[in-house]
Protein backbone atom coordinates (compact mmCIF):
# COMPACT_ATOMS: atom_id res chain seq x y z
CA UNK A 1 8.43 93.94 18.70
CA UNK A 2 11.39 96.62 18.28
CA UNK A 3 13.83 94.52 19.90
CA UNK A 4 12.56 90.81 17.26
CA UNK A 5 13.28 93.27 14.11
CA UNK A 6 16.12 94.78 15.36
CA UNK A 7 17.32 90.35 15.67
CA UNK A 8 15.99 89.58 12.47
CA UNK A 9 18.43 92.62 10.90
CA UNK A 10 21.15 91.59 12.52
CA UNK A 11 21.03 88.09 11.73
CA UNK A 12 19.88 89.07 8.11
CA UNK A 13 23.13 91.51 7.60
CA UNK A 14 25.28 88.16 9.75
CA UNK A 15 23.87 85.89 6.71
CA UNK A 16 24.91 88.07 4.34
CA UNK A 17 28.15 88.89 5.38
CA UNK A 18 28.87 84.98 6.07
CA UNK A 19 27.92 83.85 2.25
CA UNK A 20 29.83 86.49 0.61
CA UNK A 21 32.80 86.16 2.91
CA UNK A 22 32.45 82.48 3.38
CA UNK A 23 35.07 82.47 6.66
CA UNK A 24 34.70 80.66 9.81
CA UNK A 25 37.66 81.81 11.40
CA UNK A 26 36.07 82.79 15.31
CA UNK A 27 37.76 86.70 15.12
CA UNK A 28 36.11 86.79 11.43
CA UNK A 29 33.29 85.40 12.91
CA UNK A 30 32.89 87.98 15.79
CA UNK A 31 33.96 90.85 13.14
CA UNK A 32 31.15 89.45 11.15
CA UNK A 33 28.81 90.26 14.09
CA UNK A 34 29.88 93.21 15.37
CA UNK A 35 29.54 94.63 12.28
CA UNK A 36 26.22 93.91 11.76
CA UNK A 37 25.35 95.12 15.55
CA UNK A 38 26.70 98.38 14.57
CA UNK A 39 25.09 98.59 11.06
CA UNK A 40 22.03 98.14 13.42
CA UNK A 41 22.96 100.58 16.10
CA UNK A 42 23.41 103.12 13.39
CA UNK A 43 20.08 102.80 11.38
CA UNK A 44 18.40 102.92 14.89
CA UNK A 45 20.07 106.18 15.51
CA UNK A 46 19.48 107.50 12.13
CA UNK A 47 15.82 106.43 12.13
CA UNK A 48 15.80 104.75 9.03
CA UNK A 49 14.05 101.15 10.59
CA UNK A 50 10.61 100.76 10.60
CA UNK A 51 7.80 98.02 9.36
CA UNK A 52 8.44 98.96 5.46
CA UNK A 53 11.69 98.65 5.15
CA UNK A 54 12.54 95.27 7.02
CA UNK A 55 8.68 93.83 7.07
CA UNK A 56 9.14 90.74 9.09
CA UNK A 57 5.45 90.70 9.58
CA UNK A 58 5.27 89.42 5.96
CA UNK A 59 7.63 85.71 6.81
CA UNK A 60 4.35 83.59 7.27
CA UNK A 61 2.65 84.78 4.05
CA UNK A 62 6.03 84.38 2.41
CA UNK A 63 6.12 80.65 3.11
CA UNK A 64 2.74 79.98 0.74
CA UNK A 65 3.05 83.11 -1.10
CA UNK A 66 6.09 82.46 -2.87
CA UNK A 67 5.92 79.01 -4.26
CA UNK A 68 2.53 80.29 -5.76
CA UNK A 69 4.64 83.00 -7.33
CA UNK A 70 6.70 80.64 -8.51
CA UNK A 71 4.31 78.33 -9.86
CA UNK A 72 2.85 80.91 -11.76
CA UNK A 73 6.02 82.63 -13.28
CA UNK A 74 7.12 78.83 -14.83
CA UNK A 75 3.60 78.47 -15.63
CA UNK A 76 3.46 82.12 -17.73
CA UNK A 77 6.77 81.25 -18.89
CA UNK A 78 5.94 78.80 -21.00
CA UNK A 79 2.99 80.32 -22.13
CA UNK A 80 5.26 83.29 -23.41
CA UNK A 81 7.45 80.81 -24.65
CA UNK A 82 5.16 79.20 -26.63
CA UNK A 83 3.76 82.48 -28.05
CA UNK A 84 7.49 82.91 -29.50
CA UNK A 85 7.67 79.72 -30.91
CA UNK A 86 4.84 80.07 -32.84
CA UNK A 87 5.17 80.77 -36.53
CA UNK A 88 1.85 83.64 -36.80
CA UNK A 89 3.42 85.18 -33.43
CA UNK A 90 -0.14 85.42 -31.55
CA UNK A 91 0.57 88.40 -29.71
CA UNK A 92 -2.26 91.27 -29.26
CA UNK A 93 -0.65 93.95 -26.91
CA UNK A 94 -2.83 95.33 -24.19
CA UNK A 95 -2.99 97.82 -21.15
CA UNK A 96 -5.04 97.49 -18.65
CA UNK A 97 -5.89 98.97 -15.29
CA UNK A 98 -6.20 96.95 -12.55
CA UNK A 99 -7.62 98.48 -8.93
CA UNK A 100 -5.68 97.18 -5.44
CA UNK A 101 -6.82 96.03 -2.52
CA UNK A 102 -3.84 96.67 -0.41
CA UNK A 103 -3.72 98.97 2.34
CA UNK A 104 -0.09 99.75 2.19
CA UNK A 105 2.65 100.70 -0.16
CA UNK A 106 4.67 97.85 0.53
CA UNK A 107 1.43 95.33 -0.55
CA UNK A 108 0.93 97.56 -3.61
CA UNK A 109 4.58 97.07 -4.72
CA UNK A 110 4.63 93.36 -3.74
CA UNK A 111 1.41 93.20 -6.04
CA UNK A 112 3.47 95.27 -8.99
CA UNK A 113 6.45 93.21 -8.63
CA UNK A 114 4.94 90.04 -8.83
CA UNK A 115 3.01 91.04 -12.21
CA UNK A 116 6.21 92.28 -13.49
CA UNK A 117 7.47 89.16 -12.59
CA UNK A 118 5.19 87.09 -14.40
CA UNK A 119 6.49 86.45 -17.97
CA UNK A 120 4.07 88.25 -20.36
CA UNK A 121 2.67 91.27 -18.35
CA UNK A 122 4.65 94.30 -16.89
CA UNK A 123 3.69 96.98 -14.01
CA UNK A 124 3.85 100.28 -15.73
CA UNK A 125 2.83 102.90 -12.84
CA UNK A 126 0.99 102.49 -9.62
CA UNK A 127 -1.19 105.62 -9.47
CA UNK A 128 -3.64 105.73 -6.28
CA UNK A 129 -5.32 102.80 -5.60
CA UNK A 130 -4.36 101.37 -9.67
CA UNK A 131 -1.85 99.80 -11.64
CA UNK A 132 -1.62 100.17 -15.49
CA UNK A 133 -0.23 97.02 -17.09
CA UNK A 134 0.64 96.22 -20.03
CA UNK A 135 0.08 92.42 -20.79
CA UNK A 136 1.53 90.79 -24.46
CA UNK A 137 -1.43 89.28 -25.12
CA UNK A 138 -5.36 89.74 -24.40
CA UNK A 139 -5.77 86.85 -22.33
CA UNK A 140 -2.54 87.45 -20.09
CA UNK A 141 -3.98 91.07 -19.65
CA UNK A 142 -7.40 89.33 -18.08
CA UNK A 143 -5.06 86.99 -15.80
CA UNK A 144 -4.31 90.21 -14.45
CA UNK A 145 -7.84 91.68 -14.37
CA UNK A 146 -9.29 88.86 -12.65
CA UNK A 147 -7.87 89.77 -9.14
CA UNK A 148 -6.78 86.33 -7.89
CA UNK A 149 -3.23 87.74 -7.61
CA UNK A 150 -4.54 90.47 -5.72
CA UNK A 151 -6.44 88.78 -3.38
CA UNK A 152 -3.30 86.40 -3.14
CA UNK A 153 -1.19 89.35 -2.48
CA UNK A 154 -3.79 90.54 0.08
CA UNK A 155 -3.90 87.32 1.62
CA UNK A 156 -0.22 87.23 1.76
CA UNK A 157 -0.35 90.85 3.22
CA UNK A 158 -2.60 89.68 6.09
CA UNK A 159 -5.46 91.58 4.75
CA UNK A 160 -7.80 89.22 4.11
């Protein structure tokens, strides 16, 4: 498995060198490479790869997780939108606390992100096994509350 993330890295890094430098000159090309074999070679040596930082594990999930995401951001979007538009400005501030299922830091902050994400609602601290949010309106705080993002981001996670 050390040798498939160590790929995926260096053809992540290749990627990203080829769209910002756009060249497809063969030396460039091979430049391209070699630097991101040595970029590599260096984190190995300076221990800084492991599961968190590069989590390949997560691609599957990714592929149904995201488009949900998606979905739901648009969807929230014009909800918030529509809360703007509106003369009487329905909005009814709220925090809540919200408990995680995830078993690692990297689900927790996927989990965070994607509710700060979300038009309406914003992670404010992850403390333990918790996340306070604060939501703009009542009903966008019990979107939150009612854990089908969690179990989504569990799901995506490989948790559940």
């Amino acid at each position: 498995m050390h040798w498939i993330r160590s790929l995926s890295i260096v053809l992540t890094l290749f990627a990203f060198w080829l769209v910002l430098s756009g060249y497809f000159i063969p030396f460039l090309l091979a430049m391209g490479v070699l630097s991101a074999l040595a970029v590599v070679w260096f984190s190995h040596r300076m221990e800084v790869v492991d599961h968190e930082g590069h989590p390949i594990h997560l691609g599957p999930g990714a592929l149904s997780y995201w488009p949900w995401l998606m979905w739901h951001i648009i969807a929230d979007g014009l909800k918030v939108t529509r809360i703007i538009l509106d003369p009487k400005l329905p909005i009814s501030p709220t925090m809540v606390r919200i408990k995680t299922s995830q078993k690692s830091a990297v689900g927790q902050v996927v989990l965070a992100n994607s509710i700060t994400l979300t038009p309406g609602t914003l992670s404010v601290v992850i403390e333990g096994d918790e996340i306070l949010v604060h939501a703009l309106t009542k009903a966008g705080a019990e979107d939150v509350a009612d854990g089908v993002m969690d179990a989504r981001v569990s799901s995506f996670e490989g948790m559940r």
